[in-house]
Structures are given as C-alpha cells and as structure tokens.
C-alpha atoms as a PDB file:
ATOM      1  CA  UNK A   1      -6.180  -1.508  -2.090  1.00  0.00           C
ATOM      2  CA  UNK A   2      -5.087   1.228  -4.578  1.00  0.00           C
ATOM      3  CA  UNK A   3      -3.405  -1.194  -6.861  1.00  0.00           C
ATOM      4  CA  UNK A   4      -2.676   2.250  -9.108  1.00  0.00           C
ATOM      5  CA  UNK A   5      -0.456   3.622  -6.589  1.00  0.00           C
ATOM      6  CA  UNK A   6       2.561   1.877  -7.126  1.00  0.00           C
ATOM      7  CA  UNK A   7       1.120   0.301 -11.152  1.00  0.00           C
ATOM      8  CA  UNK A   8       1.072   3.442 -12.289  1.00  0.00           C
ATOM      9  CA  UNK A   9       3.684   7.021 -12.891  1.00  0.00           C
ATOM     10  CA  UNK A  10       2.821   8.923  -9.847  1.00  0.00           C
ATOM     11  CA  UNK A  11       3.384  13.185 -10.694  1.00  0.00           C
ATOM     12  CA  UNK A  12       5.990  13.743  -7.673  1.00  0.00           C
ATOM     13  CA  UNK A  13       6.029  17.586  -8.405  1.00  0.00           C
ATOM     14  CA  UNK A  14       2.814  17.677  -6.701  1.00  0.00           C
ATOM     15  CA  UNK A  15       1.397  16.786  -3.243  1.00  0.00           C
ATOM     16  CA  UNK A  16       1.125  13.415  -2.671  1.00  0.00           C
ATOM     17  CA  UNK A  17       1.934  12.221  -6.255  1.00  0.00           C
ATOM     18  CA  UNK A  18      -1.148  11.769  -7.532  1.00  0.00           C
ATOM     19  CA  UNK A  19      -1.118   9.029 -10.864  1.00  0.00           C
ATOM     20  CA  UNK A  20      -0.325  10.625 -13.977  1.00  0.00           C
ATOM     21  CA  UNK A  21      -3.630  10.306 -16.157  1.00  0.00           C
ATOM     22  CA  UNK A  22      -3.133   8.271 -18.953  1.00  0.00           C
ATOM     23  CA  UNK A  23      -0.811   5.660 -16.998  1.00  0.00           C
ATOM     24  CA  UNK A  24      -2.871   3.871 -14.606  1.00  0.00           C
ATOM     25  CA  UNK A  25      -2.011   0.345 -14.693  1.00  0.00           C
ATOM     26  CA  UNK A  26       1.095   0.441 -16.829  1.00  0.00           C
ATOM     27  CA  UNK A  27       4.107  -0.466 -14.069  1.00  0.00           C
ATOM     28  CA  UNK A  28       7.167   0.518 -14.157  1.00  0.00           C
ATOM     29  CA  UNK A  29       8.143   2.424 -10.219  1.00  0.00           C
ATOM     30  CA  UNK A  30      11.124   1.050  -9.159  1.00  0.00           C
ATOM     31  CA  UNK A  31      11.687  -0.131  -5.491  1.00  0.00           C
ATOM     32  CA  UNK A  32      15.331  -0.344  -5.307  1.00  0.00           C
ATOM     33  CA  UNK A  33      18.111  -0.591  -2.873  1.00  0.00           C
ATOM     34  CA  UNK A  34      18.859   2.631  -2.026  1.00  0.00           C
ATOM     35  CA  UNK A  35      15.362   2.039  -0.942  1.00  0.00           C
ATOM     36  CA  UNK A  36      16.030  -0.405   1.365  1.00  0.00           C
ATOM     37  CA  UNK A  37      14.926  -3.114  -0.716  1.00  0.00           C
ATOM     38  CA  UNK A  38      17.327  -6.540  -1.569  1.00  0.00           C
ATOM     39  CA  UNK A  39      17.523  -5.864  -4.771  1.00  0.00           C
ATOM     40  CA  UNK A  40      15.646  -4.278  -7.736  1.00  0.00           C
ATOM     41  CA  UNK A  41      11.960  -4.800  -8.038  1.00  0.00           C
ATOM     42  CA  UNK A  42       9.419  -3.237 -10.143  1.00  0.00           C
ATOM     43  CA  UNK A  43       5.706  -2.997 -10.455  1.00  0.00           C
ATOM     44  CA  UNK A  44       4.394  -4.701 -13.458  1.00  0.00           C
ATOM     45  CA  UNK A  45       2.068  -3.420 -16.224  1.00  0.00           C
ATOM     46  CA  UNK A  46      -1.244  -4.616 -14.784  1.00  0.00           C
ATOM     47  CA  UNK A  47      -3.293  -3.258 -18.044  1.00  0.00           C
ATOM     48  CA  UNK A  48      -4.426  -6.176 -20.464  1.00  0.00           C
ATOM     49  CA  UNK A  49      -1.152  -5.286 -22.365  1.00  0.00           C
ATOM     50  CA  UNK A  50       0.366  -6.419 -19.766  1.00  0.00           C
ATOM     51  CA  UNK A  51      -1.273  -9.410 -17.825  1.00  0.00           C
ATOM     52  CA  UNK A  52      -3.881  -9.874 -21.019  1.00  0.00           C
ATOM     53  CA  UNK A  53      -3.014 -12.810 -21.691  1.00  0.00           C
ATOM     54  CA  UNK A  54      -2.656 -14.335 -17.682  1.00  0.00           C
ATOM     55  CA  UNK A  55      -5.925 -16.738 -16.822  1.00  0.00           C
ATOM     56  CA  UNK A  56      -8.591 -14.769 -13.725  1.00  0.00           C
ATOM     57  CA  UNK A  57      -7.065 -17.801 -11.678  1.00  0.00           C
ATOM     58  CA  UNK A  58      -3.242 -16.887 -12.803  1.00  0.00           C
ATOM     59  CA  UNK A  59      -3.466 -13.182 -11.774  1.00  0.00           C
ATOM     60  CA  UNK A  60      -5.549 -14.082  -8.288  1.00  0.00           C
ATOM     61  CA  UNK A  61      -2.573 -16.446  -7.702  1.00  0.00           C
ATOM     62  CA  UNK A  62      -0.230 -13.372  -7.991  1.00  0.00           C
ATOM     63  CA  UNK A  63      -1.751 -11.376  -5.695  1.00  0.00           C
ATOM     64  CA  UNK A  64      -3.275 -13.600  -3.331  1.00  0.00           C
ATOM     65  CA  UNK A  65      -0.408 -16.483  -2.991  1.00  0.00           C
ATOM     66  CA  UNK A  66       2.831 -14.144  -4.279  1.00  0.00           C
ATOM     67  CA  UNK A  67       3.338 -16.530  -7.664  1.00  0.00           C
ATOM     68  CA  UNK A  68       3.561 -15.126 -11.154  1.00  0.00           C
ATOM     69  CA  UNK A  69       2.304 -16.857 -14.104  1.00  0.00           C
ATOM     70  CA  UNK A  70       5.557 -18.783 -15.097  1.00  0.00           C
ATOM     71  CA  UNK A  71       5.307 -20.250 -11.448  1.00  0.00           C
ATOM     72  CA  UNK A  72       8.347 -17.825 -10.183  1.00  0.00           C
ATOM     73  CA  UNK A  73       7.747 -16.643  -6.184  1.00  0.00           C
ATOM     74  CA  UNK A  74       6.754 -12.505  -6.304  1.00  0.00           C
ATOM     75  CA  UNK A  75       9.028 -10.379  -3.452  1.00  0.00           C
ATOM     76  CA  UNK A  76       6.332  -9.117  -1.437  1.00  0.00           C
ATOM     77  CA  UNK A  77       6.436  -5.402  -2.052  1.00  0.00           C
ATOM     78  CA  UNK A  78       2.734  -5.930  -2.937  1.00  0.00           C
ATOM     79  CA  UNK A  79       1.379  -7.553   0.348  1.00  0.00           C
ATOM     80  CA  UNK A  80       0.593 -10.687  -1.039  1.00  0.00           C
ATOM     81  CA  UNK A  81       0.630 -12.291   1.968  1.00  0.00           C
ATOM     82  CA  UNK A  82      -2.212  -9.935   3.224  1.00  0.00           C
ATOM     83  CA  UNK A  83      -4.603 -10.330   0.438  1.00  0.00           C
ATOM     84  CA  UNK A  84      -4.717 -13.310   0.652  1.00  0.00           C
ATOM     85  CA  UNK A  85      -6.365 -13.184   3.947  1.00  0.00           C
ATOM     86  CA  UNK A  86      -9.395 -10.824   2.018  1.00  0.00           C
ATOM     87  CA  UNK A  87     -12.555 -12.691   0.663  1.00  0.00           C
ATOM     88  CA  UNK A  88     -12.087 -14.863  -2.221  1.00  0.00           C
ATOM     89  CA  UNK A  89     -14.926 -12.949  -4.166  1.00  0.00           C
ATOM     90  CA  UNK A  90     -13.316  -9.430  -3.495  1.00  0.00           C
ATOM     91  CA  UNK A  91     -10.286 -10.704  -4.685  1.00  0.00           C
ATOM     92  CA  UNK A  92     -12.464 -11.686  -7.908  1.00  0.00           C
ATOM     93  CA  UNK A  93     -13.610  -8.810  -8.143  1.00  0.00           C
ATOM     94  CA  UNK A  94     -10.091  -6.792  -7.926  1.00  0.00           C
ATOM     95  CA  UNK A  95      -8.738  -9.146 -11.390  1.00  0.00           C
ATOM     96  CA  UNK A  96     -12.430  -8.547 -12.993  1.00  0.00           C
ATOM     97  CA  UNK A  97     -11.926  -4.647 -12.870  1.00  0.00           C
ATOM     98  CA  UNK A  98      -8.239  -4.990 -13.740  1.00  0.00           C
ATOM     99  CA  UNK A  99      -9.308  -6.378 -17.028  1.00  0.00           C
ATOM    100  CA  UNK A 100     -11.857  -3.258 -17.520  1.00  0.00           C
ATOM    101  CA  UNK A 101      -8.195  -0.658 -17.500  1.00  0.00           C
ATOM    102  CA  UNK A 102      -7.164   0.825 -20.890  1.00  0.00           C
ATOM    103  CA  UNK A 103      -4.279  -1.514 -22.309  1.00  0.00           C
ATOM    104  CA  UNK A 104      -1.157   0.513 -22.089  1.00  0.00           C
ATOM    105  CA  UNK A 105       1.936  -0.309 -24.005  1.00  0.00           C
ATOM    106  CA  UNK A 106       5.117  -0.655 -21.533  1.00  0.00           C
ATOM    107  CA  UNK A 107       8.024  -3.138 -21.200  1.00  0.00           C
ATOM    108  CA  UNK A 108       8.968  -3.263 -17.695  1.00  0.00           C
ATOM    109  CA  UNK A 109      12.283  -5.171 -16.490  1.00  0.00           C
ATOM    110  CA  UNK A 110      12.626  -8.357 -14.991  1.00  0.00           C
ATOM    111  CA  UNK A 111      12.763  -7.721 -11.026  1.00  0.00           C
ATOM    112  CA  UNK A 112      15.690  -9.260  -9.509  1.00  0.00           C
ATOM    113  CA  UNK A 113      16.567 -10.067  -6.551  1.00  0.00           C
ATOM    114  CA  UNK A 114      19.937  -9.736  -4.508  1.00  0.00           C
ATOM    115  CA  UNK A 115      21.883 -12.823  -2.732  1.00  0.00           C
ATOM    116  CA  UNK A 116      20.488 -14.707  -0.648  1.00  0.00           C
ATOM    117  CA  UNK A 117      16.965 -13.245  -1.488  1.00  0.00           C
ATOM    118  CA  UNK A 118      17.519 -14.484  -4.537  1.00  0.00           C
ATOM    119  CA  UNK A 119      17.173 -18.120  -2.772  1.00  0.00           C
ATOM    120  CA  UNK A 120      15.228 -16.973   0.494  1.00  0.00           C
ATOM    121  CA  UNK A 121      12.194 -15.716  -2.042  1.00  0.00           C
ATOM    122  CA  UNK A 122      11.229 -19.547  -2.903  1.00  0.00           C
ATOM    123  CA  UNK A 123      10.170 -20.021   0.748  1.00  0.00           C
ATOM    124  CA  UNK A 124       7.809 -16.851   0.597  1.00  0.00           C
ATOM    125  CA  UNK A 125       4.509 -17.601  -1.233  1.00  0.00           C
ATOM    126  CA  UNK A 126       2.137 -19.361   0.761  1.00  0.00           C
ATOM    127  CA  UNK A 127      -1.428 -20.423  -0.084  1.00  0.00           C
ATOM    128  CA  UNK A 128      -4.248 -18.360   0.121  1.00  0.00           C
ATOM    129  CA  UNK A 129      -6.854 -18.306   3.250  1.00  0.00           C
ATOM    130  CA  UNK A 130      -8.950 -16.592   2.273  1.00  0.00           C
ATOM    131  CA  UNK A 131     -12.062 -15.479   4.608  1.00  0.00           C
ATOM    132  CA  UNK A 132     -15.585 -14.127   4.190  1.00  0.00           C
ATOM    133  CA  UNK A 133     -16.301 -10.062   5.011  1.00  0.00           C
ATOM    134  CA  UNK A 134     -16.931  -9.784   8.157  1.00  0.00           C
ATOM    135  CA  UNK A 135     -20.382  -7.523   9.163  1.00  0.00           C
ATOM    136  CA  UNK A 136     -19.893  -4.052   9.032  1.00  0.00           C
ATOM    137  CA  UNK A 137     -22.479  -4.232  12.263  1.00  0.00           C
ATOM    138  CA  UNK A 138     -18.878  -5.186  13.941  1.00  0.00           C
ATOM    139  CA  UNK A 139     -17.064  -2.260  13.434  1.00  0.00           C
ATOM    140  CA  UNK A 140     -13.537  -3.715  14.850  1.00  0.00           C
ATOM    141  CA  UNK A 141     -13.728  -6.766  12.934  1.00  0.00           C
ATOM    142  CA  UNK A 142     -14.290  -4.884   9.749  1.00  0.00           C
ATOM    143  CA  UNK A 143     -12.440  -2.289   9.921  1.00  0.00           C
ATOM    144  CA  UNK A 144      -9.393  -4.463  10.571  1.00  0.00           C
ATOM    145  CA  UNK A 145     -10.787  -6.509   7.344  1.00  0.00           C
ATOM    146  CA  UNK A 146      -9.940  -2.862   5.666  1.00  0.00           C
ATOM    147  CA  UNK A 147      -6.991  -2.188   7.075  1.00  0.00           C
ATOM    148  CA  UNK A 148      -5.607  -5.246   6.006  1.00  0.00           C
ATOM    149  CA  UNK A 149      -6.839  -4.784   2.441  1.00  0.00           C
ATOM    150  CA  UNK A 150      -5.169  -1.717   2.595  1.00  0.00           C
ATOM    151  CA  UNK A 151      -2.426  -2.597   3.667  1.00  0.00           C
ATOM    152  CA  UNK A 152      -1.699  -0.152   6.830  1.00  0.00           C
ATOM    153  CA  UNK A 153       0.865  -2.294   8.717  1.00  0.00           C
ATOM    154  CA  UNK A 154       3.200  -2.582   5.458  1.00  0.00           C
ATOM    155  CA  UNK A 155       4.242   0.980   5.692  1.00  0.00           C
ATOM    156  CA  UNK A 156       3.375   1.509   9.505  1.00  0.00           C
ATOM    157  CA  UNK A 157       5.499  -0.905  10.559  1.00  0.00           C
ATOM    158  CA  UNK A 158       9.030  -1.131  11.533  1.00  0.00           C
ATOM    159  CA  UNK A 159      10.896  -3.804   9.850  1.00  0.00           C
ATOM    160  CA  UNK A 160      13.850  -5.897  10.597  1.00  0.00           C
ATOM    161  CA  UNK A 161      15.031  -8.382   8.442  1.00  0.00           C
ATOM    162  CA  UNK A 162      11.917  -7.826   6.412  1.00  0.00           C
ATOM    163  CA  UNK A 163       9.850  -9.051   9.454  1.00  0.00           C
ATOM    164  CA  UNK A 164       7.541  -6.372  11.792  1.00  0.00           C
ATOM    165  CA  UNK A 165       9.513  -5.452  14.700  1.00  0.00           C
ATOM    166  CA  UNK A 166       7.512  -7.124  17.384  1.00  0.00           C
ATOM    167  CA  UNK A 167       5.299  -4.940  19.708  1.00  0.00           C
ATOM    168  CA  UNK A 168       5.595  -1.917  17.359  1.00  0.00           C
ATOM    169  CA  UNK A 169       2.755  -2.307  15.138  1.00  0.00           C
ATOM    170  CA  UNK A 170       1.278   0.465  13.352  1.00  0.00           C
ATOM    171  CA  UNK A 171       3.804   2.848  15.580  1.00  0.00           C
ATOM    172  CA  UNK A 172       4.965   4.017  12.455  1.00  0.00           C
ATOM    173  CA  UNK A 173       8.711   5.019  11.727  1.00  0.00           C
ATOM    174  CA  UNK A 174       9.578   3.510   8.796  1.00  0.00           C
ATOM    175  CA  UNK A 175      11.505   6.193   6.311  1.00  0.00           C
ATOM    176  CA  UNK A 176      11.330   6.549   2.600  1.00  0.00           C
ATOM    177  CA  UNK A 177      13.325   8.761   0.338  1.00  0.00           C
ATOM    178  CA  UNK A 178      11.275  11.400  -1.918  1.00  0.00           C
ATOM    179  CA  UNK A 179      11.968  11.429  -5.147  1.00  0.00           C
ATOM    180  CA  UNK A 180      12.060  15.227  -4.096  1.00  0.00           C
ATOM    181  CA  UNK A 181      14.616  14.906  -1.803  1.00  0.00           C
ATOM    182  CA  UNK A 182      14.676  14.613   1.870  1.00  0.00           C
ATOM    183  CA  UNK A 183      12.816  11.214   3.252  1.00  0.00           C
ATOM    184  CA  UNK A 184       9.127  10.994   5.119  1.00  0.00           C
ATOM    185  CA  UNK A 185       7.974   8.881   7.967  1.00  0.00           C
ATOM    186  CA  UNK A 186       5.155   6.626   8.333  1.00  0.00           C
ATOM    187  CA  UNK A 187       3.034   8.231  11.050  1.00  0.00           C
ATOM    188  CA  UNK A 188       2.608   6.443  14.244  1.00  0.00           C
ATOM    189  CA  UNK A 189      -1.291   5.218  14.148  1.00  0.00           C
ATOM    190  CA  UNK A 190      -1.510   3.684  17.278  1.00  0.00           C
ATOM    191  CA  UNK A 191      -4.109   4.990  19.797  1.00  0.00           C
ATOM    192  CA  UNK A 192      -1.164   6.662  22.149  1.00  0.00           C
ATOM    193  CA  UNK A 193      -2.145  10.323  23.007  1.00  0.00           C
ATOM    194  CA  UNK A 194       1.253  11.840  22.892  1.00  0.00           C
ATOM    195  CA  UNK A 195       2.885  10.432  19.675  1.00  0.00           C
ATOM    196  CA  UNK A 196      -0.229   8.510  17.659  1.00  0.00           C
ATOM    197  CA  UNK A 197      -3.759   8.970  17.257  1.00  0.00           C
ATOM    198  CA  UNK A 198      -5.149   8.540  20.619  1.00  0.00           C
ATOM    199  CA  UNK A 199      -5.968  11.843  20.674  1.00  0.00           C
ATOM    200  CA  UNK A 200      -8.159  12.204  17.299  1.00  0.00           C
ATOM    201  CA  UNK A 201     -11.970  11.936  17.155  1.00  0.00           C
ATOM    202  CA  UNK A 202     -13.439  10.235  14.985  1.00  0.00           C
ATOM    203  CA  UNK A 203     -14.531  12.554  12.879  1.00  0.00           C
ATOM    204  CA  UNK A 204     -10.888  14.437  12.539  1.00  0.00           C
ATOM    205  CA  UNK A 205      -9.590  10.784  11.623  1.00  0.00           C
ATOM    206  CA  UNK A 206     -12.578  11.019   8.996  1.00  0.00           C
ATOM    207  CA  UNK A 207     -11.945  14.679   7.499  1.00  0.00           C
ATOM    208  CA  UNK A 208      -8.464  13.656   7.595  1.00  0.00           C
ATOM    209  CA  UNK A 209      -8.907  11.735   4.542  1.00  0.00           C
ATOM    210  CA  UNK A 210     -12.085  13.233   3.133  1.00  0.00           C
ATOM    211  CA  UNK A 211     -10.212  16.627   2.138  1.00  0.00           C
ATOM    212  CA  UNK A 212      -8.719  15.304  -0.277  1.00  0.00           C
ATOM    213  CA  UNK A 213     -12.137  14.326  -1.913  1.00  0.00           C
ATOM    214  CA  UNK A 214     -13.584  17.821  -1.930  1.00  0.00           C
ATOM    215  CA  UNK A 215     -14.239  18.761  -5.544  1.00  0.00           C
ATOM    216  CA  UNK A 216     -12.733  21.788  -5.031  1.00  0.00           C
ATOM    217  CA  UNK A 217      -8.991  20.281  -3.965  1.00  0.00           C
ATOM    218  CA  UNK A 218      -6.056  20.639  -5.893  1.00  0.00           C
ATOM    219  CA  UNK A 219      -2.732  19.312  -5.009  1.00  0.00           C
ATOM    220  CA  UNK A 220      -0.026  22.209  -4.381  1.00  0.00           C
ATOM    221  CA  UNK A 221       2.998  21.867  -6.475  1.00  0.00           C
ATOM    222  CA  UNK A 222       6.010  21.036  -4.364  1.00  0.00           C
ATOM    223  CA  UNK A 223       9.410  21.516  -4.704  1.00  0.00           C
ATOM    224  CA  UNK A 224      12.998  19.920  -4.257  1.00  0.00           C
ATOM    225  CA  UNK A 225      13.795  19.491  -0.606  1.00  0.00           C
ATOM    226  CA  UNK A 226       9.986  20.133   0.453  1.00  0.00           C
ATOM    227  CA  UNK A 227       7.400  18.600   2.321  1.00  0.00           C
ATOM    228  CA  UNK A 228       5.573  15.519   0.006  1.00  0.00           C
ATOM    229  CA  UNK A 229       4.465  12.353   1.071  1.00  0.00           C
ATOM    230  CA  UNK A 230       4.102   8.996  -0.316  1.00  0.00           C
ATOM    231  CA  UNK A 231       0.468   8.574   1.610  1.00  0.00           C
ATOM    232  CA  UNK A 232      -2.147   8.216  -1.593  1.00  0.00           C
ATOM    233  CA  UNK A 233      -4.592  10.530   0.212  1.00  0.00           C
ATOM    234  CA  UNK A 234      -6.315  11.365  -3.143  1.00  0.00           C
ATOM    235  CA  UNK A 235      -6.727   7.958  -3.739  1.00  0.00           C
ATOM    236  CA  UNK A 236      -8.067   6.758  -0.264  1.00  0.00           C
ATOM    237  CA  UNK A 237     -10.416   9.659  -0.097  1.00  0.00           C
ATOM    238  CA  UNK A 238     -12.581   7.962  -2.235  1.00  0.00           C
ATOM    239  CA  UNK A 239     -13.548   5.419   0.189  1.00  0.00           C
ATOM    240  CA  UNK A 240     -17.081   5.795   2.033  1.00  0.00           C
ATOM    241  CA  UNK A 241     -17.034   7.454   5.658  1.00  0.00           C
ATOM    242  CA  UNK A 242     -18.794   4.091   7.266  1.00  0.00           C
ATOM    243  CA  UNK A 243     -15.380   2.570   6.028  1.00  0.00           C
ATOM    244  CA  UNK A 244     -13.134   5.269   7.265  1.00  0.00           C
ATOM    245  CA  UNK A 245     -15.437   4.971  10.639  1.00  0.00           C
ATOM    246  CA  UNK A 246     -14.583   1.593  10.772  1.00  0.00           C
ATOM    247  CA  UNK A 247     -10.604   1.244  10.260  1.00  0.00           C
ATOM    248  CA  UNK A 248     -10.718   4.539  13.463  1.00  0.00           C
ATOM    249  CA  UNK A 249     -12.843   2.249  15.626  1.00  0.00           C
ATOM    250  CA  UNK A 250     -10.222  -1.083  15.021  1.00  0.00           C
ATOM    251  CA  UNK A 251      -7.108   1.270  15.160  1.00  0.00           C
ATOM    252  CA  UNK A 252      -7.942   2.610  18.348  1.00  0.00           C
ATOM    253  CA  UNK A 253      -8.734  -1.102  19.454  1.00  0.00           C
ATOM    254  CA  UNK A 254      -4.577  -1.668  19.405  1.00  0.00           C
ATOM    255  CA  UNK A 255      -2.457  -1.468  21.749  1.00  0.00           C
ATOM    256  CA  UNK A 256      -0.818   1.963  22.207  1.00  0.00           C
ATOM    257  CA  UNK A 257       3.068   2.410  21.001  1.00  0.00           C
ATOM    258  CA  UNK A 258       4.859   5.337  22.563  1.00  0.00           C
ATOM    259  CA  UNK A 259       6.537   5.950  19.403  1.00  0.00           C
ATOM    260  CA  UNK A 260       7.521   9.451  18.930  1.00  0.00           C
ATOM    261  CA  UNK A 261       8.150   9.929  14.807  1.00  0.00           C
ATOM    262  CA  UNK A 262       9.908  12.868  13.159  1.00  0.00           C
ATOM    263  CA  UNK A 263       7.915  13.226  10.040  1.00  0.00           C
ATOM    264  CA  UNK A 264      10.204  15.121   7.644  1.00  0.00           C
ATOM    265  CA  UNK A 265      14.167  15.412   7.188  1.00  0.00           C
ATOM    266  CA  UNK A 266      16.234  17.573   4.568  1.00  0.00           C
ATOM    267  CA  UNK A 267      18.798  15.447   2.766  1.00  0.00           C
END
C-alpha cells in the first residue's frame, strides 16, 4: 500500500524520490490545485505524534471508510474507498505497524477543500466492505486483491469529474507535474500489444520491479527538466515475486485499451 509514499518527504533530486530517511510517517506533501486537485490537501503525520492519540478503530475508520477522528469526511487522495474493499485483518494489521513508526514532530495544515467540494465531500465516505484474501492458488482473483491494495487504477486511470473515465481502465494517461519540472504519465497497463503491456512476459513485468531491489541499486541523481517519475519503484520492489506474478496474471485478464501515452514532456 506504501502508506510512506505520500506520509513521508520524498528526495525529488533523485530517481523516483525515494523517502527521505528520518521522515517516514511525518505528512506534510501537498496535493494542490495546480495539481489538479479542488483544493489544497495534505498528507497527515501518520507517526504516533501524529495519530497517537486516535483509537485502532478511529484510524481504520480513516482509511477504510474516508472519516477522520473528529467525524469530518477525508477527500480521497488516499483511496479510501479501495481499502476498504481489503480484509478487515490486513487493514488491522496496516494501523498495528503504523503505531510501531518513530514519532516525528510535524504540524501539518488543515486540508481544505474548494467550492462545491467543500459540500460534495460529505457524500463521499461510505462504509467499509470489507472481504477475506482471496487464495493465492487463484492467481486473477488475488492479484486483483493486490492491485487494489495498491492502488493501480488511482493513478492509471483517466479521470473526469473525479470519476474513471469509463472503458479506459488502467490505460493510463493521467499527467502529473514533477517537482523537477516537466510532467510524467501514468503508463498504459492494459494487456494491448502496441501501447500497454500485452507484449511483456511475465518475467520482464517481474524484473521490472525487482531492479530496484538489487542491493547493489542506487538511484541516479536527476536534474531540472529531466526524466523522474512519481512510480515508488524502490518501494514496491520489496514485494515477493508470487505477488508481482499475480497482479501480471489479473492485469493481463483486462480488457485491452488502445491507449497510446507519451510518457515525458518538458515544461
């Protein structure tokens, strides 16, 4: 789920801004509207200086059902709605190890949303259902239980109106601006063989990720104007290959999008 992706200061001056050590947890990243965003949100301090004194069933209600402890609705730039669909005792187990991060001293602003979000973000929290793993024996089934826990449709999905664009998921396309400069695409992981994945094997999908666990890996210092991307590859290589196996096998299970996606424009 790499919760420390956007709770922590991500190091944008190298490849694929890998968390800063020292601030996992803490909050802070803005998501604002030159983002595309209505309005200015940020990620809170997840450490027990921050949420320390929230209830287990408080912060599961955040993440699982998109409502904070004072009973305010959450804008969904964590996919609430999506782990909510996860099993009750992973989610458990996400707010037990949240509990086990260093407390980190940060204030982070109130988010706030823009009119009518502002109104429209009342109608957005909806109960949990949750539902038990399925077997990994069922490789489709479970890998789309991991690709929902991680989240894969949030940032490989066009949006309009803050819905998916019907009949384009996971074709990718959806831009965001590097702190850098320039802006990155989400690639289009649909099993088309000209413009997503169709082409891959299983074990390129696989290596894909696992680079970026060798031991030996270091991530290249970028510049301004150059290549990054927001992708946490160093943070989903640490996943095991039967679940990496699994998300291929249900990805190539969708329906292929001819979506042709230019991955990287200069301001």
């Amino acid at each position: 789920m790499v919760c420390i992706d956007c709770h922590s200061e991500r190091d944008w001056t190298k490849f694929t801004g890998p968390p800063k050590d020292g601030t996992w947890g803490k909050g802070g990243e803005a998501f604002s509207k030159e983002m595309g965003f209505p309005g200015m949100f940020y990620a809170r301090n997840i450490t027990p200086a921050g949420i320390g004194d929230w209830t287990d069933g408080e912060v599961l209600r955040a993440i699982t059902m998109g409502v904070n402890k004072e009973g305010h609705p959450l804008f969904p730039v964590m996919p609430h709605h999506l782990y909510g669909q996860l099993a009750q005792e992973d989610m458990e187990a996400v707010v037990a190890y949240l509990r086990t991060l260093p407390a980190i001293e940060n204030e982070v602003p109130a988010s706030r949303a823009d009119f009518p979000m502002n109104f429209l973000l009342n109608t957005i929290p909806k109960k949990a259902a949750f539902q038990p793993v399925p077997s990994a024996a069922d490789q489709v089934r479970y890998g789309k239980y991991l690709t929902t826990a991680a989240a894969c449709i949030k940032c490989h999905t066009q949006k309009k109106q803050g819905q998916n664009v019907a009949g384009m998921e996971f074709a990718g396309g959806i831009e965001f601006p590097l702190p850098g400069g320039g802006k990155i695409a989400s690639a289009n992981i649909t099993p088309d063989p000209q413009t997503g994945i169709g082409r891959w094997s299983k074990e390129t999908f696989v290596s894909r990720f696992k680079q970026y666990a060798d031991s030996s890996y270091r991530p290249h210092t970028v510049g301004k104007g150059e290549l990054n991307t927001l992708m946490p590859w160093s943070m989903y290589a640490g996943m095991e290959r039967e679940d990496l196996e699994a998300i291929y096998v249900y990805l190539q299970s969708l329906p292929a999008v001819q979506h042709k996606v230019t991955r990287f424009t200069k301001n």
